[in-house]
PDB file of N, CA and C in Angstrom:
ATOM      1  N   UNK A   1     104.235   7.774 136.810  1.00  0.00           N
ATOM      2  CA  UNK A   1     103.047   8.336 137.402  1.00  0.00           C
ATOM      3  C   UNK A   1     103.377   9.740 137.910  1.00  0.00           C
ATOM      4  N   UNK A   2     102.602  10.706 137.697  1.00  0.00           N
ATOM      5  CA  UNK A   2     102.600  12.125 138.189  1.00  0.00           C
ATOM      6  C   UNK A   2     102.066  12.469 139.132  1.00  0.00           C
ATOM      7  N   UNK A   3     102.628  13.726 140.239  1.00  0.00           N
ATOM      8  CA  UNK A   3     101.696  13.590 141.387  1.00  0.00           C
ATOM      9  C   UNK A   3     101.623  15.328 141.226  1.00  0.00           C
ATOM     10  N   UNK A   4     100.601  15.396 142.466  1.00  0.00           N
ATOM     11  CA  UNK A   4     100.146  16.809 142.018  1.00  0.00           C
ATOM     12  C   UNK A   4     101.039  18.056 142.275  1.00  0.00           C
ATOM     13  N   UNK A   5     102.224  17.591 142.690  1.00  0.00           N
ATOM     14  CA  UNK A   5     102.830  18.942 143.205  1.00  0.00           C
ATOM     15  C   UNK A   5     103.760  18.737 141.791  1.00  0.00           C
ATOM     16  N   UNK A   6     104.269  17.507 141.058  1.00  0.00           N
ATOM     17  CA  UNK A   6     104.346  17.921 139.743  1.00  0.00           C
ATOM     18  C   UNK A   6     103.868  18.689 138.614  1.00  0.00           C
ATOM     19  N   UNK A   7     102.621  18.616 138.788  1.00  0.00           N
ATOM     20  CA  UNK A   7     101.428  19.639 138.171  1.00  0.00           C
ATOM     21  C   UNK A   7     101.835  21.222 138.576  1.00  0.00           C
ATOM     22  N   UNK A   8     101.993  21.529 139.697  1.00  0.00           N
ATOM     23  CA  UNK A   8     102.243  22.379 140.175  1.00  0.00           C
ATOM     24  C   UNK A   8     103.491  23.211 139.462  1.00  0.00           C
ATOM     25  N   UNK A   9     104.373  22.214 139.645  1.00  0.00           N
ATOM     26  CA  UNK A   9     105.692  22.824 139.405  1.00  0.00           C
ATOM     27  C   UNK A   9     105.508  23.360 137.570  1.00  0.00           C
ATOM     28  N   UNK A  10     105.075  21.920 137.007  1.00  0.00           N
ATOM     29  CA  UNK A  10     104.951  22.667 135.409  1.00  0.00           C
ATOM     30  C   UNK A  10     104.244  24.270 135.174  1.00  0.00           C
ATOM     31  N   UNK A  11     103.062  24.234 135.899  1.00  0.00           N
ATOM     32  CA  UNK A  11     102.352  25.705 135.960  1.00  0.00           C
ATOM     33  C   UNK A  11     102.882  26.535 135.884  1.00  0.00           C
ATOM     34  N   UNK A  12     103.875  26.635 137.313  1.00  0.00           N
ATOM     35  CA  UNK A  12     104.924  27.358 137.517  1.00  0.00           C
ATOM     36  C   UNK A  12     105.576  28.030 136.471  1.00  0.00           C
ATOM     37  N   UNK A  13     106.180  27.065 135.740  1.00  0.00           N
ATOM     38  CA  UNK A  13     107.125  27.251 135.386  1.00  0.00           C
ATOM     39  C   UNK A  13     106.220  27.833 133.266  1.00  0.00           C
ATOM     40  N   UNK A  14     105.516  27.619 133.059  1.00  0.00           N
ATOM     41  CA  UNK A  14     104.530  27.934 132.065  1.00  0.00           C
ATOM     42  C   UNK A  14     104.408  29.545 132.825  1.00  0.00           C
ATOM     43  N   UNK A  15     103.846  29.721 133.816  1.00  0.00           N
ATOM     44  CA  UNK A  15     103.533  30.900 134.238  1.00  0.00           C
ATOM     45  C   UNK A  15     105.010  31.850 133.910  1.00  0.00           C
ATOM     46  N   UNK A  16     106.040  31.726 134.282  1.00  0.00           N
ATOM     47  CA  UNK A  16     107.369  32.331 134.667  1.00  0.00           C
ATOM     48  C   UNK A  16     107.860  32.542 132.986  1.00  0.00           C
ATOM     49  N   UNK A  17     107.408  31.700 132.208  1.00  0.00           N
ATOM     50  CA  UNK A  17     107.636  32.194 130.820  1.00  0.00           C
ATOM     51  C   UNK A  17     107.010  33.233 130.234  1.00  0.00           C
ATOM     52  N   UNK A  18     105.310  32.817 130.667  1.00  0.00           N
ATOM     53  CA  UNK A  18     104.553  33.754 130.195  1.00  0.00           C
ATOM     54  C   UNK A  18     104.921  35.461 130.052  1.00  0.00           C
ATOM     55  N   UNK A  19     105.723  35.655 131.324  1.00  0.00           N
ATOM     56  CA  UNK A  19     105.777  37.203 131.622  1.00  0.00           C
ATOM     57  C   UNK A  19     107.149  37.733 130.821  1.00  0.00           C
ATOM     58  N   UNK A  20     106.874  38.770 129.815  1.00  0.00           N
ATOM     59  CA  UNK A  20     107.402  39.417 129.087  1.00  0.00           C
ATOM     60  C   UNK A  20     107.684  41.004 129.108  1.00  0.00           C
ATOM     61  N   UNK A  21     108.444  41.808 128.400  1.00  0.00           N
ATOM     62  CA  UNK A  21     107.958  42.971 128.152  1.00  0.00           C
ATOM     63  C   UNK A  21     107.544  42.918 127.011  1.00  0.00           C
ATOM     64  N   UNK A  22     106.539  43.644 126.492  1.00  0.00           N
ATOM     65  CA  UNK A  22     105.734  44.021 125.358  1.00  0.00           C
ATOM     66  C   UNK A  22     106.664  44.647 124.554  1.00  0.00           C
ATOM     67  N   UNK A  23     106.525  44.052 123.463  1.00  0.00           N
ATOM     68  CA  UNK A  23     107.162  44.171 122.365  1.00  0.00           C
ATOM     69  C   UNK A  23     107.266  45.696 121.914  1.00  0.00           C
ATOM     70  N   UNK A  24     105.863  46.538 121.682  1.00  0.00           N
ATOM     71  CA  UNK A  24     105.846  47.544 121.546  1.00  0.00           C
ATOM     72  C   UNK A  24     105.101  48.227 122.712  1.00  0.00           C
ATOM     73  N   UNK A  25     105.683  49.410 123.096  1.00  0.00           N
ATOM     74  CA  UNK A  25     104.927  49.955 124.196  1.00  0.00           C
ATOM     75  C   UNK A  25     103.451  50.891 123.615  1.00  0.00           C
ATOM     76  N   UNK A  26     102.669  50.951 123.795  1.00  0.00           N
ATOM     77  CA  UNK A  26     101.607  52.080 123.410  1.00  0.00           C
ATOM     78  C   UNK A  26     102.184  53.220 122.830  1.00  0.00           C
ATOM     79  N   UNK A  27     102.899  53.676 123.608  1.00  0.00           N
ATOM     80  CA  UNK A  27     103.575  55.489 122.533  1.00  0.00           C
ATOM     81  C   UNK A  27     104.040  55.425 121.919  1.00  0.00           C
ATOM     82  N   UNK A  28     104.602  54.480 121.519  1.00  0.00           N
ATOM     83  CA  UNK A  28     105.471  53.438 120.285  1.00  0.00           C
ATOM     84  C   UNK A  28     104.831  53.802 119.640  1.00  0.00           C
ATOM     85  N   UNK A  29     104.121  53.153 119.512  1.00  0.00           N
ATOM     86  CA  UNK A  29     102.667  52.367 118.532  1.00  0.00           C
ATOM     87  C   UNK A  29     101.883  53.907 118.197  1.00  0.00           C
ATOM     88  N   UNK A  30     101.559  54.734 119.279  1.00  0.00           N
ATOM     89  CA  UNK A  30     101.090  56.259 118.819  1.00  0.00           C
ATOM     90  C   UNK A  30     101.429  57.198 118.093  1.00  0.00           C
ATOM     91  N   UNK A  31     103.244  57.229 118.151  1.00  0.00           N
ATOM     92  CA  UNK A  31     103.927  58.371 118.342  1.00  0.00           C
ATOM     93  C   UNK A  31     103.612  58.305 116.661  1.00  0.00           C
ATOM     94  N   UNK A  32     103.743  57.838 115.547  1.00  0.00           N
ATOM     95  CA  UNK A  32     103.794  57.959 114.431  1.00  0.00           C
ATOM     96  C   UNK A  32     102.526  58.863 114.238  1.00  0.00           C
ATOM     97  N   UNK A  33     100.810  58.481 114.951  1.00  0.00           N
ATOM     98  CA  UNK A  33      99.936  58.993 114.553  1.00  0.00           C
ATOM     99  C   UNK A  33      99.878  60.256 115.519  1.00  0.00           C
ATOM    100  N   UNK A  34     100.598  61.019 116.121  1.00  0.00           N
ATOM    101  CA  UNK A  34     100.341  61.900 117.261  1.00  0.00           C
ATOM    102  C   UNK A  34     101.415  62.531 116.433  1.00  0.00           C
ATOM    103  N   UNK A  35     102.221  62.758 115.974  1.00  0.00           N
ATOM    104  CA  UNK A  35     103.332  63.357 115.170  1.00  0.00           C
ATOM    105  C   UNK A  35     102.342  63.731 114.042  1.00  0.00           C
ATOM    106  N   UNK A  36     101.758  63.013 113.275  1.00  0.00           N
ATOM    107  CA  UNK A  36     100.730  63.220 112.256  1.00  0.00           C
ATOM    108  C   UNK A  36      99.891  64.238 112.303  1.00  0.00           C
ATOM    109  N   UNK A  37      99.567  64.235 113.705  1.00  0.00           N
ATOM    110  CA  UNK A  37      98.665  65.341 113.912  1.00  0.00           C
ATOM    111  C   UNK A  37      99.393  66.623 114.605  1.00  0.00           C
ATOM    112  N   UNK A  38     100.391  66.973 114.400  1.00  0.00           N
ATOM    113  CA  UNK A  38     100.906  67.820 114.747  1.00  0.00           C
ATOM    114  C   UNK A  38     101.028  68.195 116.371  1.00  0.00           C
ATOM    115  N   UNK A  39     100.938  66.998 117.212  1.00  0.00           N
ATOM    116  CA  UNK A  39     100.525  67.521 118.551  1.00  0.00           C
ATOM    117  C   UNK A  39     101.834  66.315 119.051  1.00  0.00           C
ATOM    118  N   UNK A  40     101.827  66.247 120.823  1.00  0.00           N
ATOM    119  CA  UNK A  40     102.692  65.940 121.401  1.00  0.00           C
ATOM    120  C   UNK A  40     101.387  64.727 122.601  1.00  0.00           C
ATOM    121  N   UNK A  41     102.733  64.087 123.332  1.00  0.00           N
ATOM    122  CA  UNK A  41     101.435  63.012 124.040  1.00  0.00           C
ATOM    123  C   UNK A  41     100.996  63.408 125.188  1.00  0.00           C
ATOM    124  N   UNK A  42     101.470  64.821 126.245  1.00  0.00           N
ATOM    125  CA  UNK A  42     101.287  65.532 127.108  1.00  0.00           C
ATOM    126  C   UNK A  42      99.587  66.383 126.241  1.00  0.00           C
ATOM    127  N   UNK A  43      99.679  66.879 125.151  1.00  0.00           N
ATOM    128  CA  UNK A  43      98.679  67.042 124.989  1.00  0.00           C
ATOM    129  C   UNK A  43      97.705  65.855 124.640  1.00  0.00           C
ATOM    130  N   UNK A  44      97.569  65.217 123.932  1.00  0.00           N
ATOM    131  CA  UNK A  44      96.986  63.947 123.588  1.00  0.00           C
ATOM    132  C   UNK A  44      96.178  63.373 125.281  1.00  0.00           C
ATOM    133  N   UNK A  45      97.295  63.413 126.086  1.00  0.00           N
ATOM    134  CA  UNK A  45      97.069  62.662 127.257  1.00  0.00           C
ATOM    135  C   UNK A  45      96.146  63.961 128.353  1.00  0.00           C
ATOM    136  N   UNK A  46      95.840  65.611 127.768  1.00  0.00           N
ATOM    137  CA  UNK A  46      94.553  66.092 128.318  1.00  0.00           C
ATOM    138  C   UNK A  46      93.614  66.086 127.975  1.00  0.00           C
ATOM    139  N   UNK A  47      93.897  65.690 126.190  1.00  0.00           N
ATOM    140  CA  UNK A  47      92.470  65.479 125.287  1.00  0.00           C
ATOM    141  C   UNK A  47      91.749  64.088 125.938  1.00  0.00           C
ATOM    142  N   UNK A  48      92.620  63.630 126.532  1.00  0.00           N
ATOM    143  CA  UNK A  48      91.639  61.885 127.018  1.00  0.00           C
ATOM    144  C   UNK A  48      91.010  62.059 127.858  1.00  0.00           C
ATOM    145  N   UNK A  49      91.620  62.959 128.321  1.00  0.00           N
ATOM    146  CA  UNK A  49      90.697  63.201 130.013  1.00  0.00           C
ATOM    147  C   UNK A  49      89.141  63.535 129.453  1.00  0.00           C
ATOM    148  N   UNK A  50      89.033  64.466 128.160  1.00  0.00           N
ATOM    149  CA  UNK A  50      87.937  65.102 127.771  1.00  0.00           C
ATOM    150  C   UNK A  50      87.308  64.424 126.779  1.00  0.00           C
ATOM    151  N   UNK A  51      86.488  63.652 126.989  1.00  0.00           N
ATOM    152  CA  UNK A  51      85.491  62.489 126.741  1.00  0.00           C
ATOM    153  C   UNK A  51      85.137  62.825 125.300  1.00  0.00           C
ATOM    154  N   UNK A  52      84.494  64.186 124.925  1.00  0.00           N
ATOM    155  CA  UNK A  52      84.365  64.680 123.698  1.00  0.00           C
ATOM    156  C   UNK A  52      85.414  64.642 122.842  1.00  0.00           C
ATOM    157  N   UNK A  53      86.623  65.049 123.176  1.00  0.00           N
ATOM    158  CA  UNK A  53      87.821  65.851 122.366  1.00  0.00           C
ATOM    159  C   UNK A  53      88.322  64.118 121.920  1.00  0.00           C
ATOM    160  N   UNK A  54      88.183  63.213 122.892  1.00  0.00           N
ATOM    161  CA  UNK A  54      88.959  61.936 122.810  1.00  0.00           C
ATOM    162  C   UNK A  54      88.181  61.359 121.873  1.00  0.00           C
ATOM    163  N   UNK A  55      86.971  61.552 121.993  1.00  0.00           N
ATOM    164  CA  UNK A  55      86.262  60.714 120.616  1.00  0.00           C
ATOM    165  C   UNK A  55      86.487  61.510 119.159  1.00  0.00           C
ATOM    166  N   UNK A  56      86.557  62.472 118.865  1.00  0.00           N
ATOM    167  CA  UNK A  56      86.760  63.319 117.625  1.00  0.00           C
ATOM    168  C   UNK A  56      87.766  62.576 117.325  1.00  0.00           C
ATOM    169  N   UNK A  57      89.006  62.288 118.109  1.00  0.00           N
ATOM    170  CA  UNK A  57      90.628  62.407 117.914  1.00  0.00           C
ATOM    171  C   UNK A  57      90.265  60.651 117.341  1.00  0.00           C
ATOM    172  N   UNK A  58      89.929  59.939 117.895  1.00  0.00           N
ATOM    173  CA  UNK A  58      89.716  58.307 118.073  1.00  0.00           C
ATOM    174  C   UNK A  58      88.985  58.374 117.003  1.00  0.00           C
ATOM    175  N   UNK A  59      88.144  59.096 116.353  1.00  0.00           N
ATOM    176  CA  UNK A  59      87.038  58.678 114.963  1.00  0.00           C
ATOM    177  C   UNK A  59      88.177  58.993 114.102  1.00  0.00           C
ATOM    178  N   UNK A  60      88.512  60.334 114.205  1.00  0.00           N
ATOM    179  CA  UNK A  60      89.716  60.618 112.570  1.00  0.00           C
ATOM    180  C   UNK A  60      90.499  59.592 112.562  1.00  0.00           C
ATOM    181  N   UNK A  61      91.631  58.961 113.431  1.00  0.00           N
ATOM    182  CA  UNK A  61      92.118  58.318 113.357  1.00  0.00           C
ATOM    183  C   UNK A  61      91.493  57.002 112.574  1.00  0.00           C
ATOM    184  N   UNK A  62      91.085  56.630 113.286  1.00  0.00           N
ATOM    185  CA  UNK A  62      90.074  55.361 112.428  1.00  0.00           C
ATOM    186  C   UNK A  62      89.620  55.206 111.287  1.00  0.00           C
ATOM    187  N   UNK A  63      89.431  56.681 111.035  1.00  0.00           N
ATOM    188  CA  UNK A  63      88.774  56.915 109.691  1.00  0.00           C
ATOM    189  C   UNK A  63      90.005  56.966 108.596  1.00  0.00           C
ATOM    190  N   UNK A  64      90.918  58.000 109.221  1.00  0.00           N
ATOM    191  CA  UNK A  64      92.252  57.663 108.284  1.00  0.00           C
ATOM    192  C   UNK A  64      93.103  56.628 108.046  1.00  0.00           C
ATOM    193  N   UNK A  65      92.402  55.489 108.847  1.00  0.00           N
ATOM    194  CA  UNK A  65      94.044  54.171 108.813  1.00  0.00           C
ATOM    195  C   UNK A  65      92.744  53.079 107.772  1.00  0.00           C
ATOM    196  N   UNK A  66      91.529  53.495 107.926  1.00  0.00           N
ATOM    197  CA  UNK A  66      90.465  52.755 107.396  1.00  0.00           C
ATOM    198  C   UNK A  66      91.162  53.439 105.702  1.00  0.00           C
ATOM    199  N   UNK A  67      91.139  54.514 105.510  1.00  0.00           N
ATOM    200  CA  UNK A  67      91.042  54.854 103.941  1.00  0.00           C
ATOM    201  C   UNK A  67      92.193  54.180 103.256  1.00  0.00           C
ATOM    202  N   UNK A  68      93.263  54.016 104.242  1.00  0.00           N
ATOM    203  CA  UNK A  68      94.322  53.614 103.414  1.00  0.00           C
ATOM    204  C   UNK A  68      95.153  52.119 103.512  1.00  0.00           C
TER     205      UNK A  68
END
């Protein structure tokens, strides 16, 4: 028979696995398409700020990983 602080402890211990580092970090995962475009992630990272510039950058992209 199981009691509830057994419950508990399994959670626990499900939870304590769960937490990882991510396999790939985001700039990882960017740096190939930010190299592509001839730019760096200091710039990339003022184009985001600029709502316009970030969507241009976010459509090509899309559009180029779509063609191929």
């Amino acid at each position: 028979m199981w009691t509830y602080e057994e419950e508990e402890e399994e959670e626990e211990e499900e939870e304590e696995r769960k937490r990882r580092r991510p396999r790939k970090r985001l700039l990882w995962e960017l740096e190939p398409d930010i190299k592509g475009m001839n730019s760096n992630w200091k710039q990339q990272e003022r184009m985001a700020q600029e709502r316009i510039s970030w969507r241009i950058v976010v459509g090509t992209l899309c559009f180029t990983r779509c063609k191929s």
